[in-house]
N, C-alpha and C. Protein backbone atom coordinates (compact mmCIF):
# COMPACT_ATOMS: atom_id res chain seq x y z
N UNK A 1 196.56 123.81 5.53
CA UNK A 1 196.33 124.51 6.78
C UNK A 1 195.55 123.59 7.70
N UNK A 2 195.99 123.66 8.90
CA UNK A 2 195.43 122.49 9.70
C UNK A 2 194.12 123.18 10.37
N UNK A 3 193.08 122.96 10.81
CA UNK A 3 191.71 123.32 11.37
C UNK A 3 192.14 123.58 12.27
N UNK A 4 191.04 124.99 12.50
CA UNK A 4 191.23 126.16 13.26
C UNK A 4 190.22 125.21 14.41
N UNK A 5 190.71 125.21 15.58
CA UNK A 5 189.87 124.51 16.77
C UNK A 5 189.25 125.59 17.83
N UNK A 6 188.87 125.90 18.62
CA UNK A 6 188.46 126.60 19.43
C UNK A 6 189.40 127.28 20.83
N UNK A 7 190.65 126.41 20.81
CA UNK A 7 191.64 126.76 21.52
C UNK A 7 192.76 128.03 20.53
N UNK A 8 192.42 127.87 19.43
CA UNK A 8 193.23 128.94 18.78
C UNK A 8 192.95 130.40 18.86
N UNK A 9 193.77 131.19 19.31
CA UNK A 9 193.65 132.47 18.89
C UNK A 9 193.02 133.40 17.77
N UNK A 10 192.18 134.24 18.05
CA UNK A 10 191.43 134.80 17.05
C UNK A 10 190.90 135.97 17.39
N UNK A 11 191.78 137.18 16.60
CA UNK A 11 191.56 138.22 17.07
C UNK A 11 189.80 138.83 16.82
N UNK A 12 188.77 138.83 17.58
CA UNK A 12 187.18 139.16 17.98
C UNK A 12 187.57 140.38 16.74
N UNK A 13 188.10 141.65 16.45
CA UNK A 13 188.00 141.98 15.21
C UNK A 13 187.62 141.61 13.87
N UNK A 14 188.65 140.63 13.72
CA UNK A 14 189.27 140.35 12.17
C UNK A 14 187.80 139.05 12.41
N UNK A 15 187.26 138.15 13.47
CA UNK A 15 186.31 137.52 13.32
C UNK A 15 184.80 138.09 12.84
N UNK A 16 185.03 139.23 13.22
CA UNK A 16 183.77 140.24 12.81
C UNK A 16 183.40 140.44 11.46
N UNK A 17 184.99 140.52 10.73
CA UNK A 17 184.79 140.59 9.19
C UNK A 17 183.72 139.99 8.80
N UNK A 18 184.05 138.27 8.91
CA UNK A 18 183.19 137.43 8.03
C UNK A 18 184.03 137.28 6.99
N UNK A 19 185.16 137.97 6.97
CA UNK A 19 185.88 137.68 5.29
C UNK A 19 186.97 136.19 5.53
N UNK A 20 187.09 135.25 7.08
CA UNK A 20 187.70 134.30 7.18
C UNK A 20 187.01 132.60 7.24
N UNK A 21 186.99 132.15 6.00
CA UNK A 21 186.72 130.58 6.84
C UNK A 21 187.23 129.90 7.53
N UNK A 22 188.57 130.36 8.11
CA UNK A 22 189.68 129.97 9.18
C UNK A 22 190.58 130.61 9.04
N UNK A 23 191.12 130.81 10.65
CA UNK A 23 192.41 131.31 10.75
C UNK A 23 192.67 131.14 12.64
N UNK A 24 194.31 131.98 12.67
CA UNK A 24 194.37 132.28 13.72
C UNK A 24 195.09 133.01 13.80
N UNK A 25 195.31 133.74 14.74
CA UNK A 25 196.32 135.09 15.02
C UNK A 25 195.36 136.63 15.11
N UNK A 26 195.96 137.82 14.92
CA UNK A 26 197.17 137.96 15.11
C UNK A 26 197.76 137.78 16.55
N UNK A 27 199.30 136.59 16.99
CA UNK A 27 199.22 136.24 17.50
C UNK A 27 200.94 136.06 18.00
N UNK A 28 201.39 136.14 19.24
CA UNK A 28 202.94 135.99 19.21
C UNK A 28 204.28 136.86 19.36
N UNK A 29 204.72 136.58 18.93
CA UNK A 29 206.31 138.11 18.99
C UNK A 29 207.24 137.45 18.61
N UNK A 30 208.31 138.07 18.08
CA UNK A 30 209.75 137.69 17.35
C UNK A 30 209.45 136.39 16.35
N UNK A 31 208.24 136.36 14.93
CA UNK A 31 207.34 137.54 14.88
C UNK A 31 205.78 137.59 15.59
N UNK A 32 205.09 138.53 14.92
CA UNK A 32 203.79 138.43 15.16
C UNK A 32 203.13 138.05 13.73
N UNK A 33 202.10 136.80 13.90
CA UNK A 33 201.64 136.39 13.05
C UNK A 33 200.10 135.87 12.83
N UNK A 34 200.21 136.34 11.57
CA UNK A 34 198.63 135.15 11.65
C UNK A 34 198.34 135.00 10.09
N UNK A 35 197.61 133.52 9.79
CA UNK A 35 197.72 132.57 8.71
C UNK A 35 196.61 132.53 8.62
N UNK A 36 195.63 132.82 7.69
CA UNK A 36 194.14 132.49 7.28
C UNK A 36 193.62 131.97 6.20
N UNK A 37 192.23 131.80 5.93
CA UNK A 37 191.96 131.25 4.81
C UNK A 37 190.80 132.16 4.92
N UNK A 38 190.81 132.79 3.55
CA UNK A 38 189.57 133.22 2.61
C UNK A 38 188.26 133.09 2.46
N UNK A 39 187.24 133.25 2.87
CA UNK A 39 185.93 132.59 2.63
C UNK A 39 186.10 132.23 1.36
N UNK A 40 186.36 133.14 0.69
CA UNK A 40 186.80 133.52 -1.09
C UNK A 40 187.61 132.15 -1.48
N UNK A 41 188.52 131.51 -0.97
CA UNK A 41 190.11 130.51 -1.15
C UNK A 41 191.08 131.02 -1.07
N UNK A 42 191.10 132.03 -1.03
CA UNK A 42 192.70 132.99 -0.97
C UNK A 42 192.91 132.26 0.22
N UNK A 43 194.75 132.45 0.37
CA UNK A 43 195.44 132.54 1.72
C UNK A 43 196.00 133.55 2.28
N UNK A 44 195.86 133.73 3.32
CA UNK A 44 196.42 134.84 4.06
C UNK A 44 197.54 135.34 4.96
N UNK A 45 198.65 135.45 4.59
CA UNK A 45 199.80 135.33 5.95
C UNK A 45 200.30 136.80 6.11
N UNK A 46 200.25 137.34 7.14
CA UNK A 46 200.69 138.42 8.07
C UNK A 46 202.19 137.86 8.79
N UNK A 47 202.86 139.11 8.81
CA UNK A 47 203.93 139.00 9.69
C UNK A 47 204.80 140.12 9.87
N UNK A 48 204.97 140.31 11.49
CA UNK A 48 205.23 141.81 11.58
C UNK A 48 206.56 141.00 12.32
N UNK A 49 207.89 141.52 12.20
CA UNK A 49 208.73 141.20 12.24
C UNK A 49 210.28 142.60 12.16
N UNK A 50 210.85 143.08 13.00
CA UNK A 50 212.01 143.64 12.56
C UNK A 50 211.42 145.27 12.19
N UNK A 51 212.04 145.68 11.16
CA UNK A 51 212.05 146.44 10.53
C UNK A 51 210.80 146.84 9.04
N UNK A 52 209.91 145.39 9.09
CA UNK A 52 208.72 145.29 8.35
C UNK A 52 207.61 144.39 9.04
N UNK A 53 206.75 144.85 8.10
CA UNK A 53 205.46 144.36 8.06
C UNK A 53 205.02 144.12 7.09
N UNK A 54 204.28 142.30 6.88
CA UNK A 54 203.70 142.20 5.35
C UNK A 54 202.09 141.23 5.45
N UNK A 55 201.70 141.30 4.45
CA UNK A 55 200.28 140.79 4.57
C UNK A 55 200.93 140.18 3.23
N UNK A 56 200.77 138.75 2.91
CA UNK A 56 200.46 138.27 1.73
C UNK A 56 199.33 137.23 1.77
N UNK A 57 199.12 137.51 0.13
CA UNK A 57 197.74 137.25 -0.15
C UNK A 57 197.98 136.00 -1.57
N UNK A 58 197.88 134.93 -1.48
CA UNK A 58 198.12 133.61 -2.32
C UNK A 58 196.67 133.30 -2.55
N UNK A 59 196.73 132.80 -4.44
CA UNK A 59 195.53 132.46 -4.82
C UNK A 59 194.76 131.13 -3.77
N UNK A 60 195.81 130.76 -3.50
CA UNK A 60 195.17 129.02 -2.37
C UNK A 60 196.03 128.75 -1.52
N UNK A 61 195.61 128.05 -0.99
CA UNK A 61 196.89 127.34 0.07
C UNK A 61 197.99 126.47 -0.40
N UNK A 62 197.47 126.02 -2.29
CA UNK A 62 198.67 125.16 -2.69
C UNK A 62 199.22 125.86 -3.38
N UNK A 63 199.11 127.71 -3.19
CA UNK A 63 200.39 128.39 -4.47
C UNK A 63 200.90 129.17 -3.51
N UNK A 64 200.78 129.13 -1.91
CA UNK A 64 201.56 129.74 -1.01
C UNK A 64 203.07 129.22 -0.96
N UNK A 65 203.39 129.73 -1.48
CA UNK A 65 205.37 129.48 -1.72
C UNK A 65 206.57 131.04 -1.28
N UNK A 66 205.37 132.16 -1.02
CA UNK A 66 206.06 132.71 -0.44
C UNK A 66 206.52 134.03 -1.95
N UNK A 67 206.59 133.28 -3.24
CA UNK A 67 207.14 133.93 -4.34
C UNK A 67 205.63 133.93 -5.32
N UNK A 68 204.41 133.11 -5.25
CA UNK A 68 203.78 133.55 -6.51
C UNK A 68 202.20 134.21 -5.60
N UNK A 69 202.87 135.08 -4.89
CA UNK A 69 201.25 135.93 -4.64
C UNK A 69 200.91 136.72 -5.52
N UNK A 70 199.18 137.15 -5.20
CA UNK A 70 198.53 137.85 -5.78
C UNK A 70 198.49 139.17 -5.63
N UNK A 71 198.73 139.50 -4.08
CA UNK A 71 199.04 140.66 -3.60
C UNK A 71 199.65 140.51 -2.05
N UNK A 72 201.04 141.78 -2.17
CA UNK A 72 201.51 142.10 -0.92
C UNK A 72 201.79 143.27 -0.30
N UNK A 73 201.44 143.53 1.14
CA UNK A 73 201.13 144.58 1.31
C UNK A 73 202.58 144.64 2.31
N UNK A 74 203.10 145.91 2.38
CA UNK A 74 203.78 145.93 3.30
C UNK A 74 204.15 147.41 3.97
N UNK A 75 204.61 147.59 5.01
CA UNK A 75 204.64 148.80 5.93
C UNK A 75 206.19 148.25 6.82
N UNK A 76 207.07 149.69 6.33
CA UNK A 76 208.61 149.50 6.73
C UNK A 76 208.61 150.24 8.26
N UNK A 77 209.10 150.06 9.37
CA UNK A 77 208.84 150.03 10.81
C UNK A 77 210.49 150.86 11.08
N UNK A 78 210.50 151.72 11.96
CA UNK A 78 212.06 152.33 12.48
C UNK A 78 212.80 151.35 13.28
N UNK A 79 213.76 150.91 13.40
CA UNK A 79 214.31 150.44 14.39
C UNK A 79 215.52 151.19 14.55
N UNK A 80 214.66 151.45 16.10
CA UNK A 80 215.93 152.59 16.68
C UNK A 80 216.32 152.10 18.15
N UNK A 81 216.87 153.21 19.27
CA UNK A 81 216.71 153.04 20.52
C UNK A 81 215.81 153.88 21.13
N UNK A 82 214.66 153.78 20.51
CA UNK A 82 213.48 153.95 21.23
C UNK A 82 212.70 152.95 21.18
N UNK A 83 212.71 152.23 19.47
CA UNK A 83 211.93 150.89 19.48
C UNK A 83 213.00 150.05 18.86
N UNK A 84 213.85 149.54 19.60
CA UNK A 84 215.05 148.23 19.62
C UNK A 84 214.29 147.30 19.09
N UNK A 85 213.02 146.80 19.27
CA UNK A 85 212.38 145.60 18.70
C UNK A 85 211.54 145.61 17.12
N UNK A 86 211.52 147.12 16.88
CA UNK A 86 210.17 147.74 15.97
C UNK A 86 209.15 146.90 15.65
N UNK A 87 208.78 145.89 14.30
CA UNK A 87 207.27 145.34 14.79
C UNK A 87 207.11 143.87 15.47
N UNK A 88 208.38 143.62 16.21
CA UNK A 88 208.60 142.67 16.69
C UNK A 88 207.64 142.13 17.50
N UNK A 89 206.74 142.98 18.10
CA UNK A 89 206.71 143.31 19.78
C UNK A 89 205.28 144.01 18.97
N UNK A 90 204.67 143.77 18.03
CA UNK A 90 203.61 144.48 17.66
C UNK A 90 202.09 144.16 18.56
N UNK A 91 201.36 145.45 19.49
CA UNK A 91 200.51 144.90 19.57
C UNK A 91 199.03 144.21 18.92
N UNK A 92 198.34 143.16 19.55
CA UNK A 92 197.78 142.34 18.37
C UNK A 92 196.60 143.16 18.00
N UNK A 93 195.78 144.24 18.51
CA UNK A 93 195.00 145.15 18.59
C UNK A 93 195.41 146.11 17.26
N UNK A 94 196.71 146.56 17.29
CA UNK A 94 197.05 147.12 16.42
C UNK A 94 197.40 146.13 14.93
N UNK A 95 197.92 145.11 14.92
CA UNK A 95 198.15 144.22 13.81
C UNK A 95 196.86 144.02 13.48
N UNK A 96 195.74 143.10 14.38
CA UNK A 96 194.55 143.21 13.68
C UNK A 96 193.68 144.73 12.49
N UNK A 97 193.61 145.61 13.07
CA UNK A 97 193.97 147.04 12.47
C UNK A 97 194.46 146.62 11.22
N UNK A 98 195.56 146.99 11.49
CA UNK A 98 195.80 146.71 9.90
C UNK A 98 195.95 145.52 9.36
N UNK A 99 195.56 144.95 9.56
CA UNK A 99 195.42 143.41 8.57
C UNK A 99 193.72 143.90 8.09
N UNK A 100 193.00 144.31 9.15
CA UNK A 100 191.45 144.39 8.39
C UNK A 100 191.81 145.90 7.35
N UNK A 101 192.54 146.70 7.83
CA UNK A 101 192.59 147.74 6.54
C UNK A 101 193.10 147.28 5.31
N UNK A 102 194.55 146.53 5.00
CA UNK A 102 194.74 145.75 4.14
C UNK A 102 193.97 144.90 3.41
N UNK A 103 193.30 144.23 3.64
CA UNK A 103 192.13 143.24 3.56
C UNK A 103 190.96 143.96 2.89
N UNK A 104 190.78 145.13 3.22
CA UNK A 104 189.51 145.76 3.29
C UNK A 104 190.25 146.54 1.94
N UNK A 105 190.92 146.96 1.50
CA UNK A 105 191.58 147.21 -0.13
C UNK A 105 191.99 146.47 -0.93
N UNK A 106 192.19 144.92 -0.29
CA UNK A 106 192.61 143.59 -1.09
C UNK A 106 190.54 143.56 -1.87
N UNK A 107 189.75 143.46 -1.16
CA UNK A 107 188.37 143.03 -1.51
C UNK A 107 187.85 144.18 -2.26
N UNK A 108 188.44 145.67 -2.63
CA UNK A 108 188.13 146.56 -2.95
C UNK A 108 188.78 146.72 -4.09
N UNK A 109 189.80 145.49 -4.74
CA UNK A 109 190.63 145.30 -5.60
C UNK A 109 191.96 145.66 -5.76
N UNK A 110 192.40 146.43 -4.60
CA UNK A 110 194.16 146.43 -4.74
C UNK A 110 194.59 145.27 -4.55
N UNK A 111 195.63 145.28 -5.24
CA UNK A 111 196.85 143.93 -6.16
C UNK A 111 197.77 144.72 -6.00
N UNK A 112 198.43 145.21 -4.74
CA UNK A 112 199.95 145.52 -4.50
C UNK A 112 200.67 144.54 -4.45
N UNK A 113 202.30 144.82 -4.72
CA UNK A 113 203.44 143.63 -4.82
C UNK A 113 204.40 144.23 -4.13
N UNK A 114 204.29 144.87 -2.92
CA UNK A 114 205.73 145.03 -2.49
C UNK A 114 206.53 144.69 -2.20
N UNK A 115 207.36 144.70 -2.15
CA UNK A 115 209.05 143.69 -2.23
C UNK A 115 209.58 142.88 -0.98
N UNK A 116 209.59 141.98 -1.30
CA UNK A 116 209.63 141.44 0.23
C UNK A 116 211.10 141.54 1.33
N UNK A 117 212.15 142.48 0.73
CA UNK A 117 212.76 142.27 0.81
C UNK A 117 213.00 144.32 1.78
């Protein structure tokens, strides 16, 4: 993960934690994202995208492969013609939200695996 500089995005929430030694996001559209690091070493990747939403949670930054996390959280989104984009278009107010609720049951010891699929 390349160093978080002062020009990066950082949602004033999720900085409040204290639970990041770097990151940035949540941040973007088609998707919305954000990539962190752990005070702890965990890694952190969010991404609200389509028809889902996922938080995964990798022991480090060198077992982020996408397939050997520790825990993943995820929340399935409507896509209709009311929301053509569903969490495409997520605002970052609201993604922060739940990335600190997620987070805040990851440190409380949930180890969910939901399917990434």
């Amino acid at each position: 993960m390349r160093t978080v500089d002062e020009t990066s995005v950082r949602h004033p929430r999720l900085e409040k934690t204290g639970w990041f030694s770097q990151f940035w996001g949540p941040a973007g559209a088609f998707p919305v994202q954000l990539m962190g690091l752990l005070t702890t070493g965990e890694l952190v990747y969010f991404r609200a995208r389509g028809s889902k939403i996922t938080l995964e949670v990798a022991a480090s930054e060198d077992e982020f492969d996408g397939h050997s996390v520790v825990a993943r959280f995820r929340k399935d989104v409507v896509v209709d013609e009311a929301n053509e984009f569903g969490a495409s278009m997520m605002d970052a107010d609201a993604a922060a939200e739940l990335i600190e609720q997620w987070l805040g049951e990851f440190h409380a010891g949930a180890r969910p695996k939901a399917d990434r699929d």
